[in-house]
Protein backbone atom coordinates (compact mmCIF):
# COMPACT_ATOMS: atom_id res chain seq x y z
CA UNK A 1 16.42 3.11 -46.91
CA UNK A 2 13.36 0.60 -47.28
CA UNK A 3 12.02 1.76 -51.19
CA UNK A 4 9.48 -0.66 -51.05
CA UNK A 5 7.92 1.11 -48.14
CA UNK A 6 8.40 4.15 -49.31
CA UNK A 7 6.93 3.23 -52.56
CA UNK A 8 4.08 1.66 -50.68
CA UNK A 9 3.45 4.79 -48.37
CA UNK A 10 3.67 7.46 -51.36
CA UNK A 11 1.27 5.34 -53.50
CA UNK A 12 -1.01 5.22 -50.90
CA UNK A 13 -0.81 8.90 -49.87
CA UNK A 14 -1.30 9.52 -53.59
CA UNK A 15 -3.78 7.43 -54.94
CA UNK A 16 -6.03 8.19 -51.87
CA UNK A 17 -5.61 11.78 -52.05
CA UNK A 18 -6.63 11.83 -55.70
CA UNK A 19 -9.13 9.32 -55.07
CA UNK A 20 -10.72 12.28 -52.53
CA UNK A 21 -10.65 14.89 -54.98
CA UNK A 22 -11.66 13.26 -57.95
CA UNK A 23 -14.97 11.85 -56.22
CA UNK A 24 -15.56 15.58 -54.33
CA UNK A 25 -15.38 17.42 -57.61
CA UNK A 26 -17.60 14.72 -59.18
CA UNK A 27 -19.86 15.33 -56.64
CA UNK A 28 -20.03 18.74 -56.50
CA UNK A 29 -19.98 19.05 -60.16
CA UNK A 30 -22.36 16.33 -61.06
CA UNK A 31 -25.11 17.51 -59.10
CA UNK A 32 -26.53 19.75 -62.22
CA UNK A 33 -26.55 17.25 -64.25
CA UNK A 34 -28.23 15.00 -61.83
CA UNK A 35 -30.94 17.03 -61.06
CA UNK A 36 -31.78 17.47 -64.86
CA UNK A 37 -31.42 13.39 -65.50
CA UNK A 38 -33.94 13.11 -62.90
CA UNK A 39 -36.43 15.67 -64.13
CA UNK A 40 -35.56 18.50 -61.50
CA UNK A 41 -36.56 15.79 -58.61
CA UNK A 42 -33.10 16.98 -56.11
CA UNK A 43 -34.07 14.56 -53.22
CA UNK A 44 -33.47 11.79 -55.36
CA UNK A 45 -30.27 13.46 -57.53
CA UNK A 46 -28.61 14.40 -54.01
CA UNK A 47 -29.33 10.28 -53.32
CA UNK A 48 -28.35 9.10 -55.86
CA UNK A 49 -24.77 11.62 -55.72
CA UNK A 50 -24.48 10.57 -52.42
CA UNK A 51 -24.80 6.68 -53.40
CA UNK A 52 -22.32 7.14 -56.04
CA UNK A 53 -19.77 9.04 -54.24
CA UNK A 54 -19.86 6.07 -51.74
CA UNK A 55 -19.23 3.58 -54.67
CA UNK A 56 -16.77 5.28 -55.87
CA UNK A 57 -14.90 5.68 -52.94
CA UNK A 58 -15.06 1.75 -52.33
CA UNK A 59 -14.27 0.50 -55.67
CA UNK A 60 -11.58 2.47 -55.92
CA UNK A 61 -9.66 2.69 -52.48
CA UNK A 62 -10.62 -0.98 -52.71
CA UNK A 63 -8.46 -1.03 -56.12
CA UNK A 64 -5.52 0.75 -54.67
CA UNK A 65 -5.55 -1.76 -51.90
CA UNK A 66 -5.48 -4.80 -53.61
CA UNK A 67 -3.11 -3.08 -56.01
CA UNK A 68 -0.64 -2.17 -53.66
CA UNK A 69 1.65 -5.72 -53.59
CA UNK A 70 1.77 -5.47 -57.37
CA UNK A 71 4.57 -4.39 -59.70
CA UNK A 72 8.35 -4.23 -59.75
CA UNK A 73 9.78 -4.03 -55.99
CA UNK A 74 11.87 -0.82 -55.88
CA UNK A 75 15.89 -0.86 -54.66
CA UNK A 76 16.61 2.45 -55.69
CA UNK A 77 15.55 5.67 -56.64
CA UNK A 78 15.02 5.42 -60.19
CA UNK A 79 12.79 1.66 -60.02
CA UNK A 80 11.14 3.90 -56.53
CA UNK A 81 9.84 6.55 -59.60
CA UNK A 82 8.99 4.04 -62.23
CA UNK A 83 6.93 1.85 -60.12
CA UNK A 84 5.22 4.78 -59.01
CA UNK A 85 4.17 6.35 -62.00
CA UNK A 86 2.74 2.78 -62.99
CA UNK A 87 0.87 2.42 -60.07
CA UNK A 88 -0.87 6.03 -59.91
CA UNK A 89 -0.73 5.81 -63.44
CA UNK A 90 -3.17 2.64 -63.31
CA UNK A 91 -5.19 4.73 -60.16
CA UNK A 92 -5.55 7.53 -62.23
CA UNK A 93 -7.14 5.44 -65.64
CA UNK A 94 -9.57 2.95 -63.45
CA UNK A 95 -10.60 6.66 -61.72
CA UNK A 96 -10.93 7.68 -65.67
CA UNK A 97 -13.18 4.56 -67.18
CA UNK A 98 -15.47 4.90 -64.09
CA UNK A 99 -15.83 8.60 -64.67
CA UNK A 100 -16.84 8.01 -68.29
CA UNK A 101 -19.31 4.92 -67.39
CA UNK A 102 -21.04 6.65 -64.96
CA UNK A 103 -21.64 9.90 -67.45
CA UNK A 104 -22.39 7.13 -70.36
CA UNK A 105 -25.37 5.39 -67.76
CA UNK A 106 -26.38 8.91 -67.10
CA UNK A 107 -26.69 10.52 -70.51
CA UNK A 108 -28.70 7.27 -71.62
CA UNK A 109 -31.07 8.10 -68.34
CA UNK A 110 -31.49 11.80 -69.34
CA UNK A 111 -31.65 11.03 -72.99
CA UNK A 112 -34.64 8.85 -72.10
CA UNK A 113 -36.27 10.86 -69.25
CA UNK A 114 -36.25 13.79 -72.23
CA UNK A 115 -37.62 11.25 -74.85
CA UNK A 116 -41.98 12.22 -75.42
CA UNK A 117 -44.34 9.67 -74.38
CA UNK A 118 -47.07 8.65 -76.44
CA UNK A 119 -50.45 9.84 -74.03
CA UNK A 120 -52.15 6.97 -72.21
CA UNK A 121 -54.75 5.44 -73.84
CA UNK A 122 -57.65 5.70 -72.55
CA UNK A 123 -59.82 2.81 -70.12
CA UNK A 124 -62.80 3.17 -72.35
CA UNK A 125 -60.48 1.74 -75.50
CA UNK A 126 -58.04 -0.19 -74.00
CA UNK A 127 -60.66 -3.03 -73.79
CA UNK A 128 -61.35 -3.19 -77.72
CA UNK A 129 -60.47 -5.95 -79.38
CA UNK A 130 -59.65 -8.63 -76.05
C-alpha cells in the first residue's frame, strides 16, 4: 500500500470537508451579526457574507493545497496517523485565526457604527473664523 497517497487523499477529503462546514456555519451564523455591524442594511451584510465566504474558501483550500507536499512522508500506519493529525491539525488552526480576525475586524466595525456622532455643524457657522 502507497501511505503517501493515502495520506494525501484523506487530508484532502478532510481538510476540504471541514473547510465546507466551517465556512457554511460561518455563513449561516454570521449573518445576525452582520446585519447589526451594518446598521440593519441586509443587502450589503448578505454581500459582504457572500464575499467572505468566497475568501475563505480560497485562502484556505488554497492553504491545504500548497500544504499538501509538506511533512513527514508516511511508510506505515502509525507515521500515516501522525502526519495526519499534523496536517488537519494545522487546517483546523489557520481555519481558527481567520475565524477570530474576521470577528476582531467586525466587532471594531460594529463598535464604531454604534459609537454617537457629534451633529453636523451647521453651513451658516462652519465659515467663522476662515
Amino acid at each position: 500500500m502507497n501511505w503517501l497517497i493515502v495520506t494525501y487523499l484523506t487530508y484532502l477529503a478532510i481538510s476540504v470537508a471541514l473547510t465546507v462546514w466551517v465556512a457554511r456555519t460561518l455563513h449561516k451564523n454570521g449573518r445576525i451579526f452582520l446585519v447589526d455591524s451594518f446598521l440593519g442594511n441586509e443587502q450589503l451584510a448578505d454581500s459582504v457574507n457572500h464575499l467572505l465566504v468566497v475568501g475563505f474558501y480560497l485562502i484556505n483550500i488554497g492553504y491545504v493545497a500548497l500544504a499538501l507536499k509538506y511533512g513527514a512522508a508516511a511508510a506505515n500506519a502509525q507515521q500515516f496517523l501522525e502526519t495526519l493529525s499534523t496536517k488537519v491539525g494545522l487546517v483546523l488552526v489557520v481555519l481558527g485565526l481567520m475565524h477570530f480576525f474576521n470577528l476582531f475586524v467586525f466587532s471594531k466595525m460594529r463598535k464604531r457604527s454604534l459609537t454617537p456622532k457629534p451633529p453636523p455643524i451647521p453651513a451658516a457657522f462652519a465659515n467663522i473664523g476662515r
